[in-house]
N, C-alpha and C. Protein backbone atom coordinates (compact mmCIF):
# COMPACT_ATOMS: atom_id res chain seq x y z
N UNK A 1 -13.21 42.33 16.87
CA UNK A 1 -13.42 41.03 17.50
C UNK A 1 -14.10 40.07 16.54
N UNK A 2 -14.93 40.45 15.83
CA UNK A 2 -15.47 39.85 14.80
C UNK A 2 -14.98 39.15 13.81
N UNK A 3 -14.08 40.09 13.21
CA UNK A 3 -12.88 39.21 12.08
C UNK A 3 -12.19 38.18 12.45
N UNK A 4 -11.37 38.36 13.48
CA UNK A 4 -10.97 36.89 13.81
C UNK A 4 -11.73 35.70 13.82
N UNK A 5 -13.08 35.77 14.24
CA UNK A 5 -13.89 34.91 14.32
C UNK A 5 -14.23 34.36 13.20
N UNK A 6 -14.37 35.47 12.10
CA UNK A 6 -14.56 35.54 10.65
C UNK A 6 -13.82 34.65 10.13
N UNK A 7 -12.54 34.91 10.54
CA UNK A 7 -11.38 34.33 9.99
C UNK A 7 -10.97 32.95 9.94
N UNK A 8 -11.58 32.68 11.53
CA UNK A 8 -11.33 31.20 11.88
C UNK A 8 -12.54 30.27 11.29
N UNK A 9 -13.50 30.66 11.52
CA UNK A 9 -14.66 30.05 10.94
C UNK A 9 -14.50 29.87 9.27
N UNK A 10 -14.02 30.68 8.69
CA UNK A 10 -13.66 30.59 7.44
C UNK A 10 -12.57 29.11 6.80
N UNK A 11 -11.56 29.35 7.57
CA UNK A 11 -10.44 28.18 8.12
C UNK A 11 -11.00 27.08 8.30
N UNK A 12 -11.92 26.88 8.96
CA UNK A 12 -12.05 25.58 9.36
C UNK A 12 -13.34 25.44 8.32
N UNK A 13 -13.76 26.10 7.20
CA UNK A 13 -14.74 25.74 6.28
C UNK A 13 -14.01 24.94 4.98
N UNK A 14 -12.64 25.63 5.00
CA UNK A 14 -11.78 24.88 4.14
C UNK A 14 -10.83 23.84 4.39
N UNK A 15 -10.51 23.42 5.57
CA UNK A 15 -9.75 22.44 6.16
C UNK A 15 -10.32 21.06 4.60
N UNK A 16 -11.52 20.80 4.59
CA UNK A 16 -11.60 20.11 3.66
C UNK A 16 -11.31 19.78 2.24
N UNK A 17 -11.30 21.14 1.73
CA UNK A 17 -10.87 21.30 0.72
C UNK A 17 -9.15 21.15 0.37
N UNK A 18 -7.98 21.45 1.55
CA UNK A 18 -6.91 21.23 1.70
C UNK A 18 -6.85 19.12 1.62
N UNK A 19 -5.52 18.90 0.66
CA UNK A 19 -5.62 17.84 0.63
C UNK A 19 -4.79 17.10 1.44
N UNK A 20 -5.10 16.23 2.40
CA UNK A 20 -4.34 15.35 3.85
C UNK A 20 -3.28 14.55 2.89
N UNK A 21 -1.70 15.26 3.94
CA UNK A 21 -0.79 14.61 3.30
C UNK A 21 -0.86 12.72 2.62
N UNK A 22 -0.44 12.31 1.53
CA UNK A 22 -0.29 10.84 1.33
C UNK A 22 0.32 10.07 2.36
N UNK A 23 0.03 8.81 2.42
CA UNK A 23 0.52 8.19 3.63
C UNK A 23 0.98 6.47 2.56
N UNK A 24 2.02 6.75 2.88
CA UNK A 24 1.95 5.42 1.87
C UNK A 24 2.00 4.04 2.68
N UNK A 25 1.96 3.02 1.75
CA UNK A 25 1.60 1.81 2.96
C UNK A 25 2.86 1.04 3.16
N UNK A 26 3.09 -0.12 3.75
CA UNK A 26 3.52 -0.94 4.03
C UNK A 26 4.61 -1.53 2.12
N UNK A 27 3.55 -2.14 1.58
CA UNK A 27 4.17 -2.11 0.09
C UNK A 27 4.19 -1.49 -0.53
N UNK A 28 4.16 -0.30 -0.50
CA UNK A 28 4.58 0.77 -1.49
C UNK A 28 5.90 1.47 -1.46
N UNK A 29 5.96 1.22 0.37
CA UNK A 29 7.21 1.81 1.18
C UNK A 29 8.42 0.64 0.35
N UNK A 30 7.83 -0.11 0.37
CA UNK A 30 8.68 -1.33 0.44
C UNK A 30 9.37 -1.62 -0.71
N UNK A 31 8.34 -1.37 -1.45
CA UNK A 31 8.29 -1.13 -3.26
C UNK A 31 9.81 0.49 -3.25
N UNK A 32 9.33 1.37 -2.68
CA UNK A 32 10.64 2.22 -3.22
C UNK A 32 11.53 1.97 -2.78
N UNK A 33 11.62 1.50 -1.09
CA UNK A 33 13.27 0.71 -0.48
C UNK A 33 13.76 0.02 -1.34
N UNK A 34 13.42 -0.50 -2.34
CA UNK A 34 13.64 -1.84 -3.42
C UNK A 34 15.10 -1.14 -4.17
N UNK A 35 15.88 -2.68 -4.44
CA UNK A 35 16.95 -1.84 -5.37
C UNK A 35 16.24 -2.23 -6.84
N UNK A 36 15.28 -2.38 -7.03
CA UNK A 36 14.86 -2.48 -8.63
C UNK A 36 14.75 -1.27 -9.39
N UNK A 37 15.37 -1.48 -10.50
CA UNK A 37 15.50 -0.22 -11.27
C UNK A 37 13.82 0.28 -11.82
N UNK A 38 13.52 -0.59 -12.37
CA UNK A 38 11.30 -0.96 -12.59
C UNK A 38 10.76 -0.17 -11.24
N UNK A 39 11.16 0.14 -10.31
CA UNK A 39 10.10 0.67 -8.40
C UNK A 39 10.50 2.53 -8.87
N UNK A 40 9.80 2.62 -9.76
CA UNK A 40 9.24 3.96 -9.87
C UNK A 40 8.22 4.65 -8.87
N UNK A 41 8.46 5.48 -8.34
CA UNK A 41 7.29 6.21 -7.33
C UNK A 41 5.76 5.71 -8.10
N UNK A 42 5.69 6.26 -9.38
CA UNK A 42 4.35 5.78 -9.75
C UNK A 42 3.93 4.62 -9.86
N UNK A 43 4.72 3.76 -9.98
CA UNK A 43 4.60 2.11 -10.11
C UNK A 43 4.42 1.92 -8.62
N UNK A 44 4.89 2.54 -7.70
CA UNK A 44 5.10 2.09 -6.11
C UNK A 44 3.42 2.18 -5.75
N UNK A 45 3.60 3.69 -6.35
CA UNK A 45 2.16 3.99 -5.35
C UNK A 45 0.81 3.20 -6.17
N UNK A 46 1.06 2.92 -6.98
CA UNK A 46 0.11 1.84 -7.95
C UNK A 46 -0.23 0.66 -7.54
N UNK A 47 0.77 -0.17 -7.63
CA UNK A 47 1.01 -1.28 -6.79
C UNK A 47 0.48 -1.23 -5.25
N UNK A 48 0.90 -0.04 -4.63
CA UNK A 48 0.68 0.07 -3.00
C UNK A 48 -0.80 0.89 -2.57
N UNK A 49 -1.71 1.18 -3.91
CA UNK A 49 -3.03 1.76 -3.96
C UNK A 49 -3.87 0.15 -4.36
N UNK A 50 -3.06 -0.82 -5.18
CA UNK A 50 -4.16 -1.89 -5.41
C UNK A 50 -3.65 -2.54 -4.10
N UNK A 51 -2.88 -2.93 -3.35
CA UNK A 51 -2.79 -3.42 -2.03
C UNK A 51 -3.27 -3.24 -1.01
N UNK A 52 -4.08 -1.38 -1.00
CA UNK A 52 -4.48 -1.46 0.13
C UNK A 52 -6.03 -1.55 -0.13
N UNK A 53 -6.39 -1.50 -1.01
CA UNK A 53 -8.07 -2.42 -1.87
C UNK A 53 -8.00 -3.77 -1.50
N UNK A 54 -6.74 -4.79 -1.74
CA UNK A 54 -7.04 -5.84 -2.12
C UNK A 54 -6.42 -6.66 -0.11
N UNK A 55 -5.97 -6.31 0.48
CA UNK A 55 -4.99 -6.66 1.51
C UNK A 55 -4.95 -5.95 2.87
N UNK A 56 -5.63 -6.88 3.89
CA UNK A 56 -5.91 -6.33 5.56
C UNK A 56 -4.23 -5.55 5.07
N UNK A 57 -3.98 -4.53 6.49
CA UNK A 57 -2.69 -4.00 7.24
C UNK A 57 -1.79 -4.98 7.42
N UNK A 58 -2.45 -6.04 8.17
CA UNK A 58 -0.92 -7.27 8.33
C UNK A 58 -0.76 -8.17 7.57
N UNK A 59 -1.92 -8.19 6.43
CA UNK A 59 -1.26 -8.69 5.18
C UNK A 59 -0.30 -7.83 4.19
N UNK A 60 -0.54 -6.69 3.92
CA UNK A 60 0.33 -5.96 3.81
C UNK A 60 1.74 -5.85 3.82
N UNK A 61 1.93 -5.92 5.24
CA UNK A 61 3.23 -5.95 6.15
C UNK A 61 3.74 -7.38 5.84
N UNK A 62 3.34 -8.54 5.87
CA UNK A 62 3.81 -9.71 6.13
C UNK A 62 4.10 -9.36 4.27
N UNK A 63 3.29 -9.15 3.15
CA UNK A 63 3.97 -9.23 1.82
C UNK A 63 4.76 -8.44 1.84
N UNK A 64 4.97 -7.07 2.48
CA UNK A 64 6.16 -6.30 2.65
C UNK A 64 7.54 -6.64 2.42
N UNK A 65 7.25 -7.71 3.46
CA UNK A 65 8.92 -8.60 4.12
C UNK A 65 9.61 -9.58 2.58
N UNK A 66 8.45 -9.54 1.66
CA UNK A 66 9.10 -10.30 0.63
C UNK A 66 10.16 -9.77 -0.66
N UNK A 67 9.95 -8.11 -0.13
CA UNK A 67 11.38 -7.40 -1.06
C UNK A 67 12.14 -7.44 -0.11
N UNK A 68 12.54 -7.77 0.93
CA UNK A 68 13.60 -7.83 1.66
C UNK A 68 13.96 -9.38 1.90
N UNK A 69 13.19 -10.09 2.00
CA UNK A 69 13.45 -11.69 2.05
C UNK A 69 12.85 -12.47 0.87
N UNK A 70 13.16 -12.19 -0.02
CA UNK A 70 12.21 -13.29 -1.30
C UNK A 70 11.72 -14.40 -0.63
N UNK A 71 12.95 -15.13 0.27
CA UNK A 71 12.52 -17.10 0.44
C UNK A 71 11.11 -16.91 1.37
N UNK A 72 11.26 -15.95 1.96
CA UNK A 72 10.23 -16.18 2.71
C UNK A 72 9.26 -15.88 2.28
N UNK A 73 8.84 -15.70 0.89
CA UNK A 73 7.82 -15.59 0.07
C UNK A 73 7.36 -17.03 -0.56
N UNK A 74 8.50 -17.83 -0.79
CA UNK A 74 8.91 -19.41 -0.97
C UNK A 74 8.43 -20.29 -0.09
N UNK A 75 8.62 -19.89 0.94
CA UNK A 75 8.36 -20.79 2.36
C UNK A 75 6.99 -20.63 2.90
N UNK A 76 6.05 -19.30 2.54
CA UNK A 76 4.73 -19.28 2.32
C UNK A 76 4.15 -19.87 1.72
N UNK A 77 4.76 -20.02 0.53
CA UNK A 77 3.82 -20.55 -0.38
C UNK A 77 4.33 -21.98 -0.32
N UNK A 78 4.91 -22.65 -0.35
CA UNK A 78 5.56 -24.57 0.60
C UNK A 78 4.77 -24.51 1.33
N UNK A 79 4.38 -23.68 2.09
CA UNK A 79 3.87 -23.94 3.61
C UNK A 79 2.28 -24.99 3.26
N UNK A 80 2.77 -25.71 4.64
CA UNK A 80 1.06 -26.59 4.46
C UNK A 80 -0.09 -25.62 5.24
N UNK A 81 0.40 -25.18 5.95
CA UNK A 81 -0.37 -24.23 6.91
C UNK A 81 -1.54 -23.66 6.22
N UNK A 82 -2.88 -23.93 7.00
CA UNK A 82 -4.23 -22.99 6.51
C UNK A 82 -4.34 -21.80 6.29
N UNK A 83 -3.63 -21.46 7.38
CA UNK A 83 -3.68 -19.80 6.84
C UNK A 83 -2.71 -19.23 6.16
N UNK A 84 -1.21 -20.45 5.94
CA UNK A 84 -0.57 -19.29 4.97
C UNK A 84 -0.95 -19.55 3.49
N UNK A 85 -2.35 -20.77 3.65
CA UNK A 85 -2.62 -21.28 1.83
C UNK A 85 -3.90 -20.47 1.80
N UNK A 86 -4.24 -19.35 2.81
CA UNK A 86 -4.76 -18.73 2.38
C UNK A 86 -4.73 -17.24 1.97
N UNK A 87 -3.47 -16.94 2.91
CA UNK A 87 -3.14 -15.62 2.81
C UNK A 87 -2.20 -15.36 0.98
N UNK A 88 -1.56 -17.25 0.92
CA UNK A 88 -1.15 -17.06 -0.45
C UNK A 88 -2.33 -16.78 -1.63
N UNK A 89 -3.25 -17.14 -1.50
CA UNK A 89 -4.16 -17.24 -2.30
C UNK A 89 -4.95 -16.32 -2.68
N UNK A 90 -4.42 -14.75 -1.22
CA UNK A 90 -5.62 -13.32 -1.37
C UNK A 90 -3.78 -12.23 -1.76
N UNK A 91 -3.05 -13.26 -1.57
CA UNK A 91 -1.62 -12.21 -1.98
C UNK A 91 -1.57 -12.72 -3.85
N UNK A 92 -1.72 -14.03 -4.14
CA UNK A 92 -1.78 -13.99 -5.41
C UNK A 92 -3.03 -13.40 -6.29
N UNK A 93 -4.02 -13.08 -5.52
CA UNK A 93 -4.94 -12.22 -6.36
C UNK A 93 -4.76 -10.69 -6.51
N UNK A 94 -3.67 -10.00 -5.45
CA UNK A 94 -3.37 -8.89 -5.11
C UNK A 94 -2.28 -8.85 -6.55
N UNK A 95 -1.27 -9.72 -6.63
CA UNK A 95 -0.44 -9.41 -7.41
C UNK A 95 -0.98 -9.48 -9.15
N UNK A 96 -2.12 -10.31 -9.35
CA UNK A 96 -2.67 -10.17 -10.57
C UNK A 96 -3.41 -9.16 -10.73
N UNK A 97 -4.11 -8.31 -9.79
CA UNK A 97 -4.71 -7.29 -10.07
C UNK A 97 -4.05 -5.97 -10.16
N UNK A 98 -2.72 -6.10 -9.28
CA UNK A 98 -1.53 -5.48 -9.22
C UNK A 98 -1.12 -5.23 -11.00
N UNK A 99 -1.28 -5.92 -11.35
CA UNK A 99 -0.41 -6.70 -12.83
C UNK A 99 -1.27 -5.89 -13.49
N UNK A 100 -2.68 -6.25 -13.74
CA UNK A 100 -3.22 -5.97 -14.60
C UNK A 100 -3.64 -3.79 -14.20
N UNK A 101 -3.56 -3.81 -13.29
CA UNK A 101 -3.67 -2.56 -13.35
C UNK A 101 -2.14 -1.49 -13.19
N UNK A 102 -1.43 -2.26 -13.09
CA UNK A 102 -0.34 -1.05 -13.38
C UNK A 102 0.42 -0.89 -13.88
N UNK A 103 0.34 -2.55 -14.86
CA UNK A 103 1.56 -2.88 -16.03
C UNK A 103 1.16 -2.21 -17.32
N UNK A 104 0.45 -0.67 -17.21
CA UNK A 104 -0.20 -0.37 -18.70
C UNK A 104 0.90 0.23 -19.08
């Protein structure tokens, strides 16, 4: 009766040490859907590791939509709107830090 107990208690001492599958985000996903020949898994998850540092979840998602719709990356940034001159302004710091950290 003991060992099992042994056993399980043991189990759940290492649950931590086991590493929780990757979960990739919004642009990283988006980044490998891409037909660009450049959207390497490691470039993806690079790009989609400084995004989720630099970018809420539904910013994320909303830059997502711009490998599938470029204009509407266009029409953000036209836009007079407050919040899309601001969301352009924390997506263009995403993509320079993007730049500088994964174009080595």
């Amino acid at each position: 009766m003991q060992k099992p107990l042994i056993a399980a208690a043991l189990a759940l001492l290492m649950l931590p040490l086991i590493p929780a599958p990757a979960s990739a985000g919004p642009i990283e996903n988006a980044c490998l859907r891409s037909d660009r020949p450049q959207a390497t898994r490691a470039l993806c998850r690079c790009i989609g590791s400084v995004a989720s540092q630099t970018l809420t979840r539904s910013e994320q998602r909303r830059a997502a939509r711009f490998f599938r719709d470029p204009q509407l990356a266009q029409d953000i940034r036209m836009s007079r709107s407050t919040r899309d001159n601001e969301f352009w302004a924390r997506y263009r710091a995403f993509g320079a830090q993007a730049e500088a950290r994964c174009s080595r």
